[in-house]
C-alpha atoms as a PDB file:
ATOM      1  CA  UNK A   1     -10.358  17.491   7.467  1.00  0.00           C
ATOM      2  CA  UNK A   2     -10.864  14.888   3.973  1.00  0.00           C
ATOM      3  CA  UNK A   3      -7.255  13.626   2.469  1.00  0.00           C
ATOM      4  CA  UNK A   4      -6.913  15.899  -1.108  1.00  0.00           C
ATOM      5  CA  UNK A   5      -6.213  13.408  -3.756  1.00  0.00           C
ATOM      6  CA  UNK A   6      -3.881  15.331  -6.214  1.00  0.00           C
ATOM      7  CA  UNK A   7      -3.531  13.751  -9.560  1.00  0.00           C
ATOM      8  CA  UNK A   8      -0.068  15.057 -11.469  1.00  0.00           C
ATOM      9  CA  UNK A   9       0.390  11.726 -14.355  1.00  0.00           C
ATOM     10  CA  UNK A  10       1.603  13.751 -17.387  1.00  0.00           C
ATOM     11  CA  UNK A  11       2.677  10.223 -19.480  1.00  0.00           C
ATOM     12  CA  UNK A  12      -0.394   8.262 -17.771  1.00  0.00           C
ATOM     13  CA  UNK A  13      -4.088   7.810 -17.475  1.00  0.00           C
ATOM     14  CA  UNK A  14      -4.997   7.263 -14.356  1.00  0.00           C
ATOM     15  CA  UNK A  15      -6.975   3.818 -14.544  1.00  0.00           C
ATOM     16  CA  UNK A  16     -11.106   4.081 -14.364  1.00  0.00           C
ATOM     17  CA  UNK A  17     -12.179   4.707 -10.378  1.00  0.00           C
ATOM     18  CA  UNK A  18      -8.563   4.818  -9.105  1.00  0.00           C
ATOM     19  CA  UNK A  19     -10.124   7.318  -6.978  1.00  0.00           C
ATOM     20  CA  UNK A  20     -13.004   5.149  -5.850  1.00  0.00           C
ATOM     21  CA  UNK A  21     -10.493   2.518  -4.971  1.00  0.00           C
ATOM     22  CA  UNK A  22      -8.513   5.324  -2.841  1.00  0.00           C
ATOM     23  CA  UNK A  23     -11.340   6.761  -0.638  1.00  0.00           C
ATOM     24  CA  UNK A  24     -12.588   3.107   0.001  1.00  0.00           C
ATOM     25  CA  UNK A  25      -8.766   2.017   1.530  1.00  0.00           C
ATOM     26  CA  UNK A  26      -9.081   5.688   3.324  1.00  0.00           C
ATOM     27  CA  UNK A  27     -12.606   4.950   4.842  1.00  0.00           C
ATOM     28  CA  UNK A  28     -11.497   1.711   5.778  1.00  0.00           C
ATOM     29  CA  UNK A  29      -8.418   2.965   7.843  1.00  0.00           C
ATOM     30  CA  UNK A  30      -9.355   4.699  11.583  1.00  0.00           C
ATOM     31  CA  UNK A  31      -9.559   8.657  11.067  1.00  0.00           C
ATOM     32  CA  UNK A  32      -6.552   8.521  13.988  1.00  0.00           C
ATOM     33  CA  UNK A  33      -4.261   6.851  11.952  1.00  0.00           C
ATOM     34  CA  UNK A  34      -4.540   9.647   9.493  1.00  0.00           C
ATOM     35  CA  UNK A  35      -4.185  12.646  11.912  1.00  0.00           C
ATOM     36  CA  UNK A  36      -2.014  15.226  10.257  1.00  0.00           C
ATOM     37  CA  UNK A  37      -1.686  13.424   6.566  1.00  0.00           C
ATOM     38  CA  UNK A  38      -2.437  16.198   4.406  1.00  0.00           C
ATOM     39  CA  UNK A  39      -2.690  14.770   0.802  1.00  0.00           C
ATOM     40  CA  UNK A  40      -2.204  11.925  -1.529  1.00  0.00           C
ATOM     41  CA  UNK A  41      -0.245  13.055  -4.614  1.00  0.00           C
ATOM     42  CA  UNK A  42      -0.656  10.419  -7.682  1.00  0.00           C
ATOM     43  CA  UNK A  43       2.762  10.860  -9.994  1.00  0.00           C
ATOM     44  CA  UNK A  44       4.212   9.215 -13.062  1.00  0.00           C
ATOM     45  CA  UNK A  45       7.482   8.720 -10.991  1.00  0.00           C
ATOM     46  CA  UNK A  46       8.902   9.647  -7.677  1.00  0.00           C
ATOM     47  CA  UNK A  47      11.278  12.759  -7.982  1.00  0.00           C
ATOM     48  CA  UNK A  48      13.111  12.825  -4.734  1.00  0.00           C
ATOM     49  CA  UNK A  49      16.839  14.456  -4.392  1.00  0.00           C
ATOM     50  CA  UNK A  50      17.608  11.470  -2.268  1.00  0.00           C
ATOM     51  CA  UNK A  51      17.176   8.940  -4.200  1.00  0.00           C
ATOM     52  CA  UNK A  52      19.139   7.207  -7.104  1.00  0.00           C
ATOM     53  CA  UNK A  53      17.102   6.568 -10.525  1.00  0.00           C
ATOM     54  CA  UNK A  54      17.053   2.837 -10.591  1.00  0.00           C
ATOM     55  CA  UNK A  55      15.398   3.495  -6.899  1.00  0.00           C
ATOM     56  CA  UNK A  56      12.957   6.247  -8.043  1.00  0.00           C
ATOM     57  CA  UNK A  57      11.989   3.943 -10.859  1.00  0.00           C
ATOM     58  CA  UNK A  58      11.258   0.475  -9.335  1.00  0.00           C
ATOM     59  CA  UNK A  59       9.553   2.676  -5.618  1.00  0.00           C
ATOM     60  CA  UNK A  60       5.676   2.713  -5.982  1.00  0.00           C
ATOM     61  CA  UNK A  61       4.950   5.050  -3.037  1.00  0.00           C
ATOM     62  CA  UNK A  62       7.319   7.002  -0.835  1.00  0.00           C
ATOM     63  CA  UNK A  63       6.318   8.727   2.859  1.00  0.00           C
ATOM     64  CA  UNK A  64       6.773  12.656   3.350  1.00  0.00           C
ATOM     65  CA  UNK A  65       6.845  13.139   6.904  1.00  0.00           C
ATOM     66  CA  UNK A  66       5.829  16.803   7.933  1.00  0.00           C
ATOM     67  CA  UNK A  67       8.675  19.325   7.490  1.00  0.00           C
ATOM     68  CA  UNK A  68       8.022  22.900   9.479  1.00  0.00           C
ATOM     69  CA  UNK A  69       4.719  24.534   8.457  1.00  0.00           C
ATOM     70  CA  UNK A  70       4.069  21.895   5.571  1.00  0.00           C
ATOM     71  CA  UNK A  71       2.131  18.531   6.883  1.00  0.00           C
ATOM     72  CA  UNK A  72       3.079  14.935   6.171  1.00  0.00           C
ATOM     73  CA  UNK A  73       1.745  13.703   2.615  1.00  0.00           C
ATOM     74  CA  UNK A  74       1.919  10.440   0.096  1.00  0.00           C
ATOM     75  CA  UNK A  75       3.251   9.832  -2.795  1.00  0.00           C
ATOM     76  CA  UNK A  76       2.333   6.756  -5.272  1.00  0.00           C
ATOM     77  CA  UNK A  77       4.173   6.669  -8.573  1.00  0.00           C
ATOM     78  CA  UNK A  78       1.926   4.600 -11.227  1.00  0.00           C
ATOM     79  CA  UNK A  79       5.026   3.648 -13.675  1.00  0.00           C
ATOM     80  CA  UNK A  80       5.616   1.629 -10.686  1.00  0.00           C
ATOM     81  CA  UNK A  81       2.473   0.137  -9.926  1.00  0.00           C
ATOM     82  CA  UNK A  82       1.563  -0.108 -14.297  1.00  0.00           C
ATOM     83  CA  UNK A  83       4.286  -0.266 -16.296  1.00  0.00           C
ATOM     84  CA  UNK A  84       3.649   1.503 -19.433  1.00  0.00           C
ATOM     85  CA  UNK A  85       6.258   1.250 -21.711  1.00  0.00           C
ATOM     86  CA  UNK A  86       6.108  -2.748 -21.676  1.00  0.00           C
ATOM     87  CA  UNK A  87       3.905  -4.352 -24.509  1.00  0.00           C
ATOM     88  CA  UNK A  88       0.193  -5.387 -24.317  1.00  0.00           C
ATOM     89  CA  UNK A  89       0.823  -8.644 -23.243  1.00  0.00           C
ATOM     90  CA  UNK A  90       3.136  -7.920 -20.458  1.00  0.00           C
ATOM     91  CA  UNK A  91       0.549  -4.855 -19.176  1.00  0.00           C
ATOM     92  CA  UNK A  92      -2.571  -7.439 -18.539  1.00  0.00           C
ATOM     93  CA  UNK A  93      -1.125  -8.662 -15.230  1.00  0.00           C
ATOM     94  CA  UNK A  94      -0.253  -5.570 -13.451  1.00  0.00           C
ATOM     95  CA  UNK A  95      -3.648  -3.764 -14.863  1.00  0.00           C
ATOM     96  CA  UNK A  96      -5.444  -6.712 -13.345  1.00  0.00           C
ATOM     97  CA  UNK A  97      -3.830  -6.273  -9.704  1.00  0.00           C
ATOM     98  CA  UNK A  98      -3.775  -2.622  -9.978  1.00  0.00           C
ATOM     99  CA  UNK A  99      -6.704  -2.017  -7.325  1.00  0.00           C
ATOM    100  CA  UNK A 100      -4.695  -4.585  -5.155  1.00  0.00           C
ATOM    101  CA  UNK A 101      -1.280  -3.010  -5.473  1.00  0.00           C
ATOM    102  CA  UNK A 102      -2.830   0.440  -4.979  1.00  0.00           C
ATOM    103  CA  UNK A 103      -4.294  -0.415  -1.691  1.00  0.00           C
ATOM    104  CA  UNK A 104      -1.050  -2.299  -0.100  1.00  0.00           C
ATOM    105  CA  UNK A 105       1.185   0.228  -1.118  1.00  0.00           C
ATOM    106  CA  UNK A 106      -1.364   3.724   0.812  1.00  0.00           C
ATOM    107  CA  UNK A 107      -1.632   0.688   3.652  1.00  0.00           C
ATOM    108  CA  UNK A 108       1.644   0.422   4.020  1.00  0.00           C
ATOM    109  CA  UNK A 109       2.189   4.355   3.575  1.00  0.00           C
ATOM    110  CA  UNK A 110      -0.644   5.085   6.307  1.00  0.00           C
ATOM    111  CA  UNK A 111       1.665   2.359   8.583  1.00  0.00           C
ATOM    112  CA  UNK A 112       4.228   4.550   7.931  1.00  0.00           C
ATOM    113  CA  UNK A 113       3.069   7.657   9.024  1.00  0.00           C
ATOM    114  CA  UNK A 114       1.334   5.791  12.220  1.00  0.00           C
ATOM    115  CA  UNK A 115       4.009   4.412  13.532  1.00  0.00           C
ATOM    116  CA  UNK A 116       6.597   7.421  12.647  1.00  0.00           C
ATOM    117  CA  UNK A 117       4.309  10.186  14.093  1.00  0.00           C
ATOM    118  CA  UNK A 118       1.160   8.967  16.110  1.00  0.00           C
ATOM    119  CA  UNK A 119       3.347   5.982  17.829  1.00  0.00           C
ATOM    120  CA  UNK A 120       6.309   6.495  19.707  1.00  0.00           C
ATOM    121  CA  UNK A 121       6.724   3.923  21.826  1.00  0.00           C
ATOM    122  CA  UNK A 122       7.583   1.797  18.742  1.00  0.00           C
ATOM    123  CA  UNK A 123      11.889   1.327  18.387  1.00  0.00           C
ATOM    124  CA  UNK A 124      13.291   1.476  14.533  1.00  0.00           C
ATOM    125  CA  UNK A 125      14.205  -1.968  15.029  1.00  0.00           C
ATOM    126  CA  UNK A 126      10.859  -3.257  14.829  1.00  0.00           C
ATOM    127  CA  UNK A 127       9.361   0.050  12.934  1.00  0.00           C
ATOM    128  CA  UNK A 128       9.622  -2.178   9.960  1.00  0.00           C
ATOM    129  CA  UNK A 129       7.927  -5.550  11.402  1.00  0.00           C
ATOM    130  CA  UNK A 130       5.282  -3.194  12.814  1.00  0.00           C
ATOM    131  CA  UNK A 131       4.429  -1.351   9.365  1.00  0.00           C
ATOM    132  CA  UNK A 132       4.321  -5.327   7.809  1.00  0.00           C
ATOM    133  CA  UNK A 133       2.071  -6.324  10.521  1.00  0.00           C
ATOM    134  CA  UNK A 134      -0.307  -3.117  10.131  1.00  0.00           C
ATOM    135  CA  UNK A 135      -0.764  -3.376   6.512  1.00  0.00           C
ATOM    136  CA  UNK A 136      -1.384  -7.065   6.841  1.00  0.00           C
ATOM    137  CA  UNK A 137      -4.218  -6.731   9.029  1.00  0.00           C
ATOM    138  CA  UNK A 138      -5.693  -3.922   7.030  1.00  0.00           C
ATOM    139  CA  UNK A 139      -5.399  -5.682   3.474  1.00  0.00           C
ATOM    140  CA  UNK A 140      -7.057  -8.361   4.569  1.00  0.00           C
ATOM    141  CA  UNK A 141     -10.003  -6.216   5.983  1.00  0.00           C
ATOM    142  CA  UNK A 142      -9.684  -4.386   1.983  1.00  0.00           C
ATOM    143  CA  UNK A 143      -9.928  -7.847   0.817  1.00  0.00           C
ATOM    144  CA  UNK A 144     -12.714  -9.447   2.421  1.00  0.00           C
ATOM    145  CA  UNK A 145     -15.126  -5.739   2.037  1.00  0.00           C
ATOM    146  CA  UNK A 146     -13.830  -6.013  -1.617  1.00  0.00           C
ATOM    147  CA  UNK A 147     -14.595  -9.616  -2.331  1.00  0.00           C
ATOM    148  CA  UNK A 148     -17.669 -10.072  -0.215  1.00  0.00           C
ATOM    149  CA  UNK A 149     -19.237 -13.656  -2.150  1.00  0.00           C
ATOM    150  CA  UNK A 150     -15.466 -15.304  -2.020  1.00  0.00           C
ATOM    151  CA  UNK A 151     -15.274 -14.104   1.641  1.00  0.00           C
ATOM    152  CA  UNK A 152     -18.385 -15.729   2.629  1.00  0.00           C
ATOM    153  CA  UNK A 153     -17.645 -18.863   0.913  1.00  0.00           C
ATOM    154  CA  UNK A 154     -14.186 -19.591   2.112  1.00  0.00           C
ATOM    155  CA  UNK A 155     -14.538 -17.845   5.807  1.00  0.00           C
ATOM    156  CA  UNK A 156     -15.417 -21.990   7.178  1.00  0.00           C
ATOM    157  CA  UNK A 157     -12.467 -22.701   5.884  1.00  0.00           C
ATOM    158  CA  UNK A 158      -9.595 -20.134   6.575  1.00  0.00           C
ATOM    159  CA  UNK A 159      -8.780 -21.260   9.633  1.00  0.00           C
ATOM    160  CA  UNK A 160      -7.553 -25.026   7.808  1.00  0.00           C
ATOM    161  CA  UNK A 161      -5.685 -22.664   5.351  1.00  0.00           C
ATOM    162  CA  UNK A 162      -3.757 -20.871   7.876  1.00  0.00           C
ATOM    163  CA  UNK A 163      -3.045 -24.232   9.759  1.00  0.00           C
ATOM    164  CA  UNK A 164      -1.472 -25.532   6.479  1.00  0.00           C
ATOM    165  CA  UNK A 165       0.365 -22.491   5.642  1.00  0.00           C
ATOM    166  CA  UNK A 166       2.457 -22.194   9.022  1.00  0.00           C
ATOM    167  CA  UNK A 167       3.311 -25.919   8.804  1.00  0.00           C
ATOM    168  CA  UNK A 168       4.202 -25.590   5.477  1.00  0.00           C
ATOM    169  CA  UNK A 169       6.620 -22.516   6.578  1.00  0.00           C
ATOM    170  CA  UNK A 170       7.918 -24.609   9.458  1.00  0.00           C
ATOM    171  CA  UNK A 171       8.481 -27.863   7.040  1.00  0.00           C
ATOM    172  CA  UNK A 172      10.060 -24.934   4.855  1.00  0.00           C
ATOM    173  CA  UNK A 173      12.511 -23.024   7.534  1.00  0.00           C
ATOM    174  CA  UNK A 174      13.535 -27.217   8.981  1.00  0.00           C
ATOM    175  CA  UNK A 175      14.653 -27.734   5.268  1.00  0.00           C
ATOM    176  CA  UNK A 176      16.677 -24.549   4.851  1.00  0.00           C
ATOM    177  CA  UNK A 177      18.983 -24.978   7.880  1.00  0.00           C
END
């Protein structure tokens, strides 16, 4: 069964193919992972009951886990994600990242619902480690089928990055104790 994109912006446009980007970071993810995700509903802002409305404004993409007869679904809020009463100037970043943003935040959504419905072994103590770790891995697969020239040039030397990066976190944590 395919994932039904709904799209309910009212204030928004949703940006040029949004919904190219969103079937790519679905294709990319293991049809188990997305057993029993219904739909992918695309909102202005989230409009949840349980949540306050400094919350519901700054939350790009909330989890509904299945509820009785009705299946688990996503929901991304763009006023999150492009903020749209800001001027011109200030819009140019988070238009430029968009495709980016968009993909972390259904990664981190499809972690979600993995690890809430399809894994149970995992404890809610490291439910939140485990989403991290699973949206990690699969950004970085997003990244390197999106930017396929950059990949190829900098794949020699990733492994020299990464080796600088954890020292520089270790030199990092010494120096905050």
């Amino acid at each position: 069964m395919a994932l039904k994109i709904e799209n309910n912006l009212e204030n928004q446009k949703l940006p040029r193919r949004a919904e190219e980007s969103i079937a790519k970071v679905f294709a990319l993810v293991p049809r188990e992972h997305l057993r029993g995700l219904e739909r992918l509903r695309l909102v202005d802002r989230i409009k949840d009951a349980r949540l306050t409305g400094a919350q519901a404004s700054k939350l790009p993409g909330l989890y509904h886990p299945k509820q009785g007869p009705q299946g688990a679904w996503i929901e991304i809020a763009l006023d999150a994600l492009i903020p749209s009463a800001k001027p011109f100037h200030k819009k140019i970043l988070p238009r430029l990242y968009f495709k980016a943003n968009l993909a972390a935040v259904i990664l981190s959504l499809i972690g979600q619902h993995y690890y809430l419905t399809l894994r149970h072994s995992v404890k809610k103590e490291r439910l939140e480690p485990s989403v991290r770790a699973y949206t990690e891995k699969y950004l970085k697969k997003w990244s390197e089928s999106e930017h396929n020239l950059r990949t190829r040039l900098f794949k020699p030397l990733q492994p020299t990055f990464e080796r600088w990066a954890r020292s520089l976190q270790k030199r990092a944590k010494a120096s905050g104790k």
